[in-house]
C-alpha atoms as a PDB file:
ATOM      1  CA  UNK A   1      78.094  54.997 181.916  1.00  0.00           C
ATOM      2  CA  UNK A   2      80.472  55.687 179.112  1.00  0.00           C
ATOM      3  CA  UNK A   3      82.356  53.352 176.923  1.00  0.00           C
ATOM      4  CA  UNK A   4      85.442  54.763 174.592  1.00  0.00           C
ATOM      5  CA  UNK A   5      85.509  54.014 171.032  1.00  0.00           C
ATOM      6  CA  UNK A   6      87.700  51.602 170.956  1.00  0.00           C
ATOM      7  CA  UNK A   7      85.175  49.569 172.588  1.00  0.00           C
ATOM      8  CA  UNK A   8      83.007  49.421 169.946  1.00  0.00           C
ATOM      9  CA  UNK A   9      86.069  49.211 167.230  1.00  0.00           C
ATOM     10  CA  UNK A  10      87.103  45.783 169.413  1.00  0.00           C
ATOM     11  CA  UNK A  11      83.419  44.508 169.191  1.00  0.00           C
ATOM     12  CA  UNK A  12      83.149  44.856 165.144  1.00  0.00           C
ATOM     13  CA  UNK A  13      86.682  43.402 164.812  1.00  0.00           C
ATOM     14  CA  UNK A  14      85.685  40.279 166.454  1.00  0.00           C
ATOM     15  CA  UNK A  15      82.377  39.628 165.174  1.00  0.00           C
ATOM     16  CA  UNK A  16      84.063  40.121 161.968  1.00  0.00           C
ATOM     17  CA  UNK A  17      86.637  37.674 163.086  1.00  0.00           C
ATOM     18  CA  UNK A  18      86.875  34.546 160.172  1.00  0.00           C
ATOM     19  CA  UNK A  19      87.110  31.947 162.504  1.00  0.00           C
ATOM     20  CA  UNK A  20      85.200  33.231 166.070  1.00  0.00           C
ATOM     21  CA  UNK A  21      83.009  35.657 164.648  1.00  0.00           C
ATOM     22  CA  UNK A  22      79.546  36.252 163.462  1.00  0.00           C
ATOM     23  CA  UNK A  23      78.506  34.391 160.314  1.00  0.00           C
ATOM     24  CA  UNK A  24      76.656  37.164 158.925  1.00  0.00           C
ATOM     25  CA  UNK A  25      78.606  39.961 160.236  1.00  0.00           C
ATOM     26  CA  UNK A  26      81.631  38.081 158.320  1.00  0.00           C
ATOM     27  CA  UNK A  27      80.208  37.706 154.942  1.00  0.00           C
ATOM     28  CA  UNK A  28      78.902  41.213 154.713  1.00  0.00           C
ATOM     29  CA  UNK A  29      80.770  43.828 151.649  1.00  0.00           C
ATOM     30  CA  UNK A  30      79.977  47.071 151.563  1.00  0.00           C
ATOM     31  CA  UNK A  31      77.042  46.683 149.066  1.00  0.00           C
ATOM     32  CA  UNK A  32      75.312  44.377 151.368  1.00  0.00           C
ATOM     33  CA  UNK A  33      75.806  47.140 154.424  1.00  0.00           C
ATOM     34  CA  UNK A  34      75.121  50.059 152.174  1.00  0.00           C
ATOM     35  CA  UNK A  35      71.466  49.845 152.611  1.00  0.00           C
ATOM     36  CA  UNK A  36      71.243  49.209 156.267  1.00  0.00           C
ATOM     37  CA  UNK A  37      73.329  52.556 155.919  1.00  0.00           C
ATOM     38  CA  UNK A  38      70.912  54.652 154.751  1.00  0.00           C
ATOM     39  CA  UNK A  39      68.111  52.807 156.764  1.00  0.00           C
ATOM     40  CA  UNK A  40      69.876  53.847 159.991  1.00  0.00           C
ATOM     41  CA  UNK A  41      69.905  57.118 159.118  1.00  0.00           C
ATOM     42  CA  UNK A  42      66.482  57.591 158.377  1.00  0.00           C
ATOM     43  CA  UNK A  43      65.695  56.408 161.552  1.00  0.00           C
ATOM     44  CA  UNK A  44      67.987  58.512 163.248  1.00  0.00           C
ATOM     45  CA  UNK A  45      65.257  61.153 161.353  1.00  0.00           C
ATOM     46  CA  UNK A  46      62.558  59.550 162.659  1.00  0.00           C
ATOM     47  CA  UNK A  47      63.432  59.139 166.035  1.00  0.00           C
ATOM     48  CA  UNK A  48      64.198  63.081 165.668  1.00  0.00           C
ATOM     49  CA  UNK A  49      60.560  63.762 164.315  1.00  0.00           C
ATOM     50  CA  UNK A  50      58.994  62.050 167.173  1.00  0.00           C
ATOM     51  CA  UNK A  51      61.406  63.749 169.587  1.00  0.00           C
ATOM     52  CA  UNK A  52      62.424  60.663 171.241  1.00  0.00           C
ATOM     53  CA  UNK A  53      65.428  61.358 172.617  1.00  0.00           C
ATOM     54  CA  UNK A  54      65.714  57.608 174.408  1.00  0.00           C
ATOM     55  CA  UNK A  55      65.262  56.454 170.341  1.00  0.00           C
ATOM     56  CA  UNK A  56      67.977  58.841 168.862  1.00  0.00           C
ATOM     57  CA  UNK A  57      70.493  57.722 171.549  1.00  0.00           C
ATOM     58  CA  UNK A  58      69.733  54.318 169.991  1.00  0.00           C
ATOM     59  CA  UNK A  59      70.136  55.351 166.807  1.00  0.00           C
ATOM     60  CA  UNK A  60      72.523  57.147 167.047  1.00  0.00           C
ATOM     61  CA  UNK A  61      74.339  54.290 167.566  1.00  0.00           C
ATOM     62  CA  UNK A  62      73.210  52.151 165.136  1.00  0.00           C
ATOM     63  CA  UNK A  63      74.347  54.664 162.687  1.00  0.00           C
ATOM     64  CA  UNK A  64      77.974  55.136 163.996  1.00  0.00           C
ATOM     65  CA  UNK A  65      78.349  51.280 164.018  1.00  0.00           C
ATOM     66  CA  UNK A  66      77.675  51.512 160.136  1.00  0.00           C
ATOM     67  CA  UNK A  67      80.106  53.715 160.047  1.00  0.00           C
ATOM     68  CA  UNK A  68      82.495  51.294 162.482  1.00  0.00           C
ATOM     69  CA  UNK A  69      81.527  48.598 160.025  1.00  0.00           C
ATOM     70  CA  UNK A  70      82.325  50.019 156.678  1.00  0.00           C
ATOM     71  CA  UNK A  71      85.479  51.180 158.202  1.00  0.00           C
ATOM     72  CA  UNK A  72      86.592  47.500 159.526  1.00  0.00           C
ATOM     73  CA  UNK A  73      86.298  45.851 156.020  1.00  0.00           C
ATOM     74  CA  UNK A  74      87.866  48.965 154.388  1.00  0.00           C
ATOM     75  CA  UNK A  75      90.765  47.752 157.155  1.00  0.00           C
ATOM     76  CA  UNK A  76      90.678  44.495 156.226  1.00  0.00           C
ATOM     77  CA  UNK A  77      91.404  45.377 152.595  1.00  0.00           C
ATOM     78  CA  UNK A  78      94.135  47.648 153.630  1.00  0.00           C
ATOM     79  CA  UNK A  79      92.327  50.552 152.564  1.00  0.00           C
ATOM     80  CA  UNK A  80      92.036  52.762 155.409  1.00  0.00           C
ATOM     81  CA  UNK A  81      91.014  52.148 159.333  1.00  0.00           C
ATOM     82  CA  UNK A  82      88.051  54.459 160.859  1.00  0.00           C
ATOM     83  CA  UNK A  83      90.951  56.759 162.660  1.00  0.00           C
ATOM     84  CA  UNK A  84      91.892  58.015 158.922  1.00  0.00           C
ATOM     85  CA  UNK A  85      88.367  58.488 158.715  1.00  0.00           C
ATOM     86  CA  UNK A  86      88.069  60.927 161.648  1.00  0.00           C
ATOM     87  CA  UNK A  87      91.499  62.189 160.470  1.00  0.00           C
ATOM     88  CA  UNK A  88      89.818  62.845 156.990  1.00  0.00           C
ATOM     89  CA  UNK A  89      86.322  64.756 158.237  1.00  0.00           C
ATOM     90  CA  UNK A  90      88.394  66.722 161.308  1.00  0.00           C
ATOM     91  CA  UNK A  91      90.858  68.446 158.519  1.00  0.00           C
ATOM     92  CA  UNK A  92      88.083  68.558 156.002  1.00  0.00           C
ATOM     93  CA  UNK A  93      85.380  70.309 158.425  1.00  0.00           C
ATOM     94  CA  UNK A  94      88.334  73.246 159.327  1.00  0.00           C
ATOM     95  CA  UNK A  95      89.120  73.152 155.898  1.00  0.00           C
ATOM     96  CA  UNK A  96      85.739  74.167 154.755  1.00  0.00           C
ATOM     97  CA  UNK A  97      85.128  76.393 157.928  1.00  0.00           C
ATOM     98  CA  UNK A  98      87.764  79.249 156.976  1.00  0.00           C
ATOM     99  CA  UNK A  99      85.329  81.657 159.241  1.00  0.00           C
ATOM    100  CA  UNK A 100      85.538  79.404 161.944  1.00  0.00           C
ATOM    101  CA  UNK A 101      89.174  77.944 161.910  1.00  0.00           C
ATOM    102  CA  UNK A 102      91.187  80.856 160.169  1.00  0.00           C
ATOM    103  CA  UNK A 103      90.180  84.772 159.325  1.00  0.00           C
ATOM    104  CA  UNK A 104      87.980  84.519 156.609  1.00  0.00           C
ATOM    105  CA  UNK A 105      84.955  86.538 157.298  1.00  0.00           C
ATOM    106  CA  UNK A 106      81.313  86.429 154.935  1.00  0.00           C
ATOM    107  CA  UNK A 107      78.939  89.094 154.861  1.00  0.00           C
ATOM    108  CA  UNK A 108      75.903  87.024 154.803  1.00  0.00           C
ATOM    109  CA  UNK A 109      74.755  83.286 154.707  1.00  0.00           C
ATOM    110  CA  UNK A 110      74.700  83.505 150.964  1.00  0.00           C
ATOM    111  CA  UNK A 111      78.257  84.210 150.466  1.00  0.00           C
ATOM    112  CA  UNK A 112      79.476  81.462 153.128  1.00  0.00           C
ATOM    113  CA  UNK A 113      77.023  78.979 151.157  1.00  0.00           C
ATOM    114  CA  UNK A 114      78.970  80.174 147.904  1.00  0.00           C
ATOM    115  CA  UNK A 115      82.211  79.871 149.750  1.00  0.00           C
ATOM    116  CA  UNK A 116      81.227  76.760 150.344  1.00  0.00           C
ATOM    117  CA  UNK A 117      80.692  75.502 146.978  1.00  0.00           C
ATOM    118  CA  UNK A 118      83.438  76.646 145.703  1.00  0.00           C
ATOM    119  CA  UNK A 119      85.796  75.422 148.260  1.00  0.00           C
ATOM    120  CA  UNK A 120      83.965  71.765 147.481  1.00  0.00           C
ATOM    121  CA  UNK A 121      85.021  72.734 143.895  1.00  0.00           C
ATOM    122  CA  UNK A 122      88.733  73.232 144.844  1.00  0.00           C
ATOM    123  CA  UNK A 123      88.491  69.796 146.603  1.00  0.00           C
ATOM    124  CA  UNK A 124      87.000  68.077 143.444  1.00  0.00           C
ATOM    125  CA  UNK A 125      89.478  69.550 141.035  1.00  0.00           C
ATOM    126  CA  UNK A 126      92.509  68.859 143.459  1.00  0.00           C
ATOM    127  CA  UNK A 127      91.429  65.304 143.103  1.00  0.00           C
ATOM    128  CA  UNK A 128      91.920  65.482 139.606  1.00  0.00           C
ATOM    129  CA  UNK A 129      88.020  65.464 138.712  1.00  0.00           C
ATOM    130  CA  UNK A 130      87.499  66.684 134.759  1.00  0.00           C
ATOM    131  CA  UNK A 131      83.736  68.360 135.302  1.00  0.00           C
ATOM    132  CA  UNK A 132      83.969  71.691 136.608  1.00  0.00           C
ATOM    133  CA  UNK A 133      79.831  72.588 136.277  1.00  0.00           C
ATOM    134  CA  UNK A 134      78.514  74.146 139.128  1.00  0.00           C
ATOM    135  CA  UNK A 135      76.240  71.186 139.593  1.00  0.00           C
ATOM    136  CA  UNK A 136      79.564  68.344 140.070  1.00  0.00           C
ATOM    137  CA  UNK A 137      79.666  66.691 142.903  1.00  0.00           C
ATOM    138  CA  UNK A 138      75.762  65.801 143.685  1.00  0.00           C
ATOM    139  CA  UNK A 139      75.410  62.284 144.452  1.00  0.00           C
ATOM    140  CA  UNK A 140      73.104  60.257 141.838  1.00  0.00           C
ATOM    141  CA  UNK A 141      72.850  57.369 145.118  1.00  0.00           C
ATOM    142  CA  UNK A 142      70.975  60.641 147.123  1.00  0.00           C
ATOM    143  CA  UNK A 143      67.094  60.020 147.059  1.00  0.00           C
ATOM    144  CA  UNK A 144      65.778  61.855 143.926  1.00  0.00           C
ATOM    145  CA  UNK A 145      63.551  64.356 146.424  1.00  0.00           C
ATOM    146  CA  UNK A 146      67.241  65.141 147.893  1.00  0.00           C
ATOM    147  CA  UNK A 147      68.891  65.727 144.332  1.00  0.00           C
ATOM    148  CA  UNK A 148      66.747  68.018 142.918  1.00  0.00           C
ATOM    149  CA  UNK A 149      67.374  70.524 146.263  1.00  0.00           C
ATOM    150  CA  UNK A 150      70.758  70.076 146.071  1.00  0.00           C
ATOM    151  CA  UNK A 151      70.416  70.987 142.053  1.00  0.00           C
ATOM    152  CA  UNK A 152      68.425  74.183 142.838  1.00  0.00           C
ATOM    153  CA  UNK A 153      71.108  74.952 145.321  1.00  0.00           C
ATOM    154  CA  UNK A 154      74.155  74.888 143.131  1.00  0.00           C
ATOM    155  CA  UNK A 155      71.747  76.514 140.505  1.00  0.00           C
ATOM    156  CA  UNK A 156      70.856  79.378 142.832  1.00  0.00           C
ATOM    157  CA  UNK A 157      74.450  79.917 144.071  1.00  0.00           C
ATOM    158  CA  UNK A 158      74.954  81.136 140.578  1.00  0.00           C
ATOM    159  CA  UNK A 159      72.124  83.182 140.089  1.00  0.00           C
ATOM    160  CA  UNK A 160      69.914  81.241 138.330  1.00  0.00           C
ATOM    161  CA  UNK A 161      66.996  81.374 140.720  1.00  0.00           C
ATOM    162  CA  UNK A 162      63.354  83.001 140.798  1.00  0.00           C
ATOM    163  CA  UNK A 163      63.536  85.987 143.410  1.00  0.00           C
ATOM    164  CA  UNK A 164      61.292  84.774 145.973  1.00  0.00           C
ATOM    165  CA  UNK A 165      58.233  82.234 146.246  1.00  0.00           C
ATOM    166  CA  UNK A 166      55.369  84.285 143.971  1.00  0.00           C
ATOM    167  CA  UNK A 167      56.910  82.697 140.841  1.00  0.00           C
ATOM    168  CA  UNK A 168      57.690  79.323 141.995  1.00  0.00           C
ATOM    169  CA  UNK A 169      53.783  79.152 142.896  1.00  0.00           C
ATOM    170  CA  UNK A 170      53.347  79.970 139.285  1.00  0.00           C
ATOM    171  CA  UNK A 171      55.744  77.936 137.592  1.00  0.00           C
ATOM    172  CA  UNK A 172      53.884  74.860 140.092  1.00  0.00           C
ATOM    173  CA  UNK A 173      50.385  75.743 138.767  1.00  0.00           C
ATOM    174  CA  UNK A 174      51.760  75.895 135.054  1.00  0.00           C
ATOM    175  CA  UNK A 175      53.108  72.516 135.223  1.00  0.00           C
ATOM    176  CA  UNK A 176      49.818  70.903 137.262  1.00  0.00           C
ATOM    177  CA  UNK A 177      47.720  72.408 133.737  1.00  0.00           C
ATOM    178  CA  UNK A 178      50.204  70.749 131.769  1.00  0.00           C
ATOM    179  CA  UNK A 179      49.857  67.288 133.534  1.00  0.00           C
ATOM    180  CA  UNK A 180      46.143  67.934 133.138  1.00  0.00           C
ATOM    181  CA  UNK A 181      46.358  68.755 129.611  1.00  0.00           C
ATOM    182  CA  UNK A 182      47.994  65.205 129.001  1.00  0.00           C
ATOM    183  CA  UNK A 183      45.361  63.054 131.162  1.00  0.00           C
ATOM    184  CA  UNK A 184      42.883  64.799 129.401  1.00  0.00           C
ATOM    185  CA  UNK A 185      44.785  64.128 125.908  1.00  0.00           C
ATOM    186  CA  UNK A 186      45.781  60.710 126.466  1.00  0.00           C
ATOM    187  CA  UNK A 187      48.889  61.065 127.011  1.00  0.00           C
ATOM    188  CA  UNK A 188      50.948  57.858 127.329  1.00  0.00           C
ATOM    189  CA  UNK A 189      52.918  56.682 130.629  1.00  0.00           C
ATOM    190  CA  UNK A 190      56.300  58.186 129.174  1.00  0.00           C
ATOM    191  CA  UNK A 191      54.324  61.539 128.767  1.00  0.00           C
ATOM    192  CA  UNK A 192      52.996  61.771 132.202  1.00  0.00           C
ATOM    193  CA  UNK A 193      55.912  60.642 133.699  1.00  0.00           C
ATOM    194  CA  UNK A 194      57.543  63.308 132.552  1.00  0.00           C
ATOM    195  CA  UNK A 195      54.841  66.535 133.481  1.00  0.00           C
ATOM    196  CA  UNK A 196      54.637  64.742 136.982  1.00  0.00           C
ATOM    197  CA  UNK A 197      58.305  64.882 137.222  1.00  0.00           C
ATOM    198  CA  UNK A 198      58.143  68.461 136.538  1.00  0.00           C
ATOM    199  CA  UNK A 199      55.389  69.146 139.220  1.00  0.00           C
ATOM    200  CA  UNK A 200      57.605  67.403 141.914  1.00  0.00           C
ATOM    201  CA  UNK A 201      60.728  69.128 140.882  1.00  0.00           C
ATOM    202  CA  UNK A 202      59.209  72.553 141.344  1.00  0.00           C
ATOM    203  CA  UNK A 203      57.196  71.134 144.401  1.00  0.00           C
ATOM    204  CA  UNK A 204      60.803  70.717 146.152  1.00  0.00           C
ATOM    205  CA  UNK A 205      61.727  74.450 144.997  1.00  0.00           C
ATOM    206  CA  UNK A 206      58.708  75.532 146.395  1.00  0.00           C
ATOM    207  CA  UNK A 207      59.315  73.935 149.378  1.00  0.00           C
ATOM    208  CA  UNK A 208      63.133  75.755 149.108  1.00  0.00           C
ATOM    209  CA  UNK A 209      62.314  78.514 148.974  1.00  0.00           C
ATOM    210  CA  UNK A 210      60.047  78.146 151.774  1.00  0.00           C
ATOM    211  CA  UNK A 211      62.827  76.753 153.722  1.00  0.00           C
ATOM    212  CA  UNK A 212      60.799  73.820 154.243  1.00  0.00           C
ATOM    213  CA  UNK A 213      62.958  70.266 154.510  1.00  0.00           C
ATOM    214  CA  UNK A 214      60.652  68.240 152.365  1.00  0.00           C
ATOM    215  CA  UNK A 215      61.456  64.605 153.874  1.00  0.00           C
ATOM    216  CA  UNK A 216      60.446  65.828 156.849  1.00  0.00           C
ATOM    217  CA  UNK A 217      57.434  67.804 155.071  1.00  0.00           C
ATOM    218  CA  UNK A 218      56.912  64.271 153.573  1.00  0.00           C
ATOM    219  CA  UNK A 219      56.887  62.345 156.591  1.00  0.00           C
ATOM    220  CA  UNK A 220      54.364  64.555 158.357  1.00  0.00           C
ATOM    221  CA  UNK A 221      51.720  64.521 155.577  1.00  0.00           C
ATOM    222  CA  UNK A 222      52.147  60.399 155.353  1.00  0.00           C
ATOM    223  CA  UNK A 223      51.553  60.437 159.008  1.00  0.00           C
ATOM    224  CA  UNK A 224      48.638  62.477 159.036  1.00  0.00           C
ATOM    225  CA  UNK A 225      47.276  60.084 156.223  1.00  0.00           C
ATOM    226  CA  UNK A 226      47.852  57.144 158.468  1.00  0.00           C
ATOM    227  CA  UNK A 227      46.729  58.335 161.885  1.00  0.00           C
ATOM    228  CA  UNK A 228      43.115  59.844 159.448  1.00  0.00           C
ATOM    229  CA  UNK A 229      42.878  56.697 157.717  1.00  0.00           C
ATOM    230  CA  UNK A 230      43.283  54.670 160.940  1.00  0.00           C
ATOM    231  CA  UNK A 231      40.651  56.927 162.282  1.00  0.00           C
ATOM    232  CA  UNK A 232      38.159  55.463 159.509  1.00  0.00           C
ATOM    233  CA  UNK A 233      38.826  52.302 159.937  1.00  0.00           C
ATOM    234  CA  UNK A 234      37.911  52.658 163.845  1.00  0.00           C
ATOM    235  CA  UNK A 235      34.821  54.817 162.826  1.00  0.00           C
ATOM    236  CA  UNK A 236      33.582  51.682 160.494  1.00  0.00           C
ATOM    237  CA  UNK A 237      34.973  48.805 163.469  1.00  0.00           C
ATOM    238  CA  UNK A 238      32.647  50.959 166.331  1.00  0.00           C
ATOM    239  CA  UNK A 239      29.443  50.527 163.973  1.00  0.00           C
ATOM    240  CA  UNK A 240      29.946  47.506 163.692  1.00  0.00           C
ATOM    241  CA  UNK A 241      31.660  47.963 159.756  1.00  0.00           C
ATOM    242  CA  UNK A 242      34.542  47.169 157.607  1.00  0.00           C
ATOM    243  CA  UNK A 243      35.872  49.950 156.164  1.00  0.00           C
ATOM    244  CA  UNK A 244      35.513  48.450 152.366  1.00  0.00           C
ATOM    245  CA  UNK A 245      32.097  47.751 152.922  1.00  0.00           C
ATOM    246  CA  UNK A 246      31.412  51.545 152.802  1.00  0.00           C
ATOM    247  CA  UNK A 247      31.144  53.672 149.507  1.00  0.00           C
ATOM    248  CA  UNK A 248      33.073  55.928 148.645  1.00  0.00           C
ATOM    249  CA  UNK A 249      30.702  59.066 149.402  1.00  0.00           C
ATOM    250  CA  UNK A 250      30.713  57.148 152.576  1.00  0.00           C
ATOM    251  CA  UNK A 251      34.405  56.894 153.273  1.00  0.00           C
ATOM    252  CA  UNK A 252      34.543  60.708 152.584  1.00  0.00           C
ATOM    253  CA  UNK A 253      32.003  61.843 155.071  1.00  0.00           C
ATOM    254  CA  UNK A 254      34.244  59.277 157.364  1.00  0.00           C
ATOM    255  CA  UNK A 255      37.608  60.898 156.598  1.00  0.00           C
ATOM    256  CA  UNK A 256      35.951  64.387 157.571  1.00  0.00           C
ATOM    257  CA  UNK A 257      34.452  63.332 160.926  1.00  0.00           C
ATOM    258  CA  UNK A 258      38.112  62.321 161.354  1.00  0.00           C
ATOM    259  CA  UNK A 259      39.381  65.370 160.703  1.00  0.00           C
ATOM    260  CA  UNK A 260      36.667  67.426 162.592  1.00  0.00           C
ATOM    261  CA  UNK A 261      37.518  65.332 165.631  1.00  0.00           C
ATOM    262  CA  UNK A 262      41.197  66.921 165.427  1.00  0.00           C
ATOM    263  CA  UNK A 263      40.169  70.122 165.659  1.00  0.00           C
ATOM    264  CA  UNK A 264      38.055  69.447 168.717  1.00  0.00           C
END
């Protein structure tokens, strides 16, 4: 069964509704909604990760009623209505698809990634924006793991870029000796916060370059923590044993018969 999209335009309209509505849904703004936003969406993720397609459908959804929702009180203001905001991604998707929607042709990804850019530059300068860097435009709301990619990007469409991975792997190394050098020194929080932030900002190059997406990297190594350290905790629950009641030689020799009994 299929529903339009009007359907689910009436249903935000009348829980938002002062005097019938929701009580919640009414008082909402768009900072309160903002993070529900961004939570939807990295469910949609998860739900991807796990392929789950009866999940995504869900989420899916959830996510396009954010979208629904922002686009009601943006109504209510007098602002704009969610058609303007189809109107506004349809002309901007053919607008940035020249190859696609007109005759433009690229020679490789790299030029229509550069073709890209700049027609997201033409965009921010028609709207009267006064920083022309390559690096304009990049959210500072986008998760910092997200930034730094989308940095290197830019960076790389102008050049500036190591060649392929061998240096990146060096660069990653030079900065882990540095962060060692300051533990080993002393160093104060400032200090270390600063190496470490190094070491992850090359981490996500390295992870660029090796077309890896490194959320999703992310996600799978905190999953693999979890399901391992669950796996100790039943070890220590079949003899009988709370996991903190162990050493910590102990829990070692625990978290490898965990991960011997993957391989099996």
């Amino acid at each position: 069964m299929t529903r339009p999209i009007d359907d689910l335009i009436a249903i935000m309209a009348r829980l938002r509704d002062p005097e019938n509505g929701c009580p919640w849904d009414v008082k909402q703004t768009f900072a309160t909604i903002a993070p529900y936003t961004i939570e939807e969406a990295y469910e949609v993720a998860d739900a991807i990760d796990r392929h789950d397609m009866h999940d995504l459908r869900d989420e899916l959804g959830d996510l396009l009623l954010q979208v629904i929702f922002h686009s009601r009180m943006a109504e209510e203001a007098g602002d704009f209505a969610f058609g303007d905001v189809v109107a506004a991604i349809c002309e901007k998707m053919e607008r940035r698809h020249p190859h696609v929607f007109g005759d433009v042709t690229h020679e490789s990804d790299s030029a229509r990634s550069r073709d890209w850019d700049r027609l997201k530059a033409e965009e921010r300068k028609a709207k009267g924006g006064e920083d022309h860097s390559a690096l304009a435009g990049i959210s500072r709301g986008l998760p910092e793991w997200q930034r730094a990619i989308k940095l290197q990007k830019r960076a790389a469409n102008t050049g500036f870029d190591w060649p392929d991975h061998r240096p990146v792997l060096d660069k990653l190394a030079e900065e882990l000796d540095e962060v060692r050098h300051e533990f080993e020194n002393g160093a104060d929080e400032e200090r270390l916060a600063d190496e470490i932030g190094d070491v992850l900002f090359v981490a996500a190059n390295v992870a660029r370059h090796a077309k890896v997406d490194v959320s999703r990297a992310l996600r799978g190594a905190n999953q693999k923590f979890e399901r391992r350290f669950r796996g100790m905790e039943a070890l220590a629950e079949s003899e009988g044993r709370t996991l903190t009641s162990y050493s910590l030689e102990e829990q070692e020799q625990l978290w490898r018969r965990v991960k011997q009994a993957e391989k099996l």
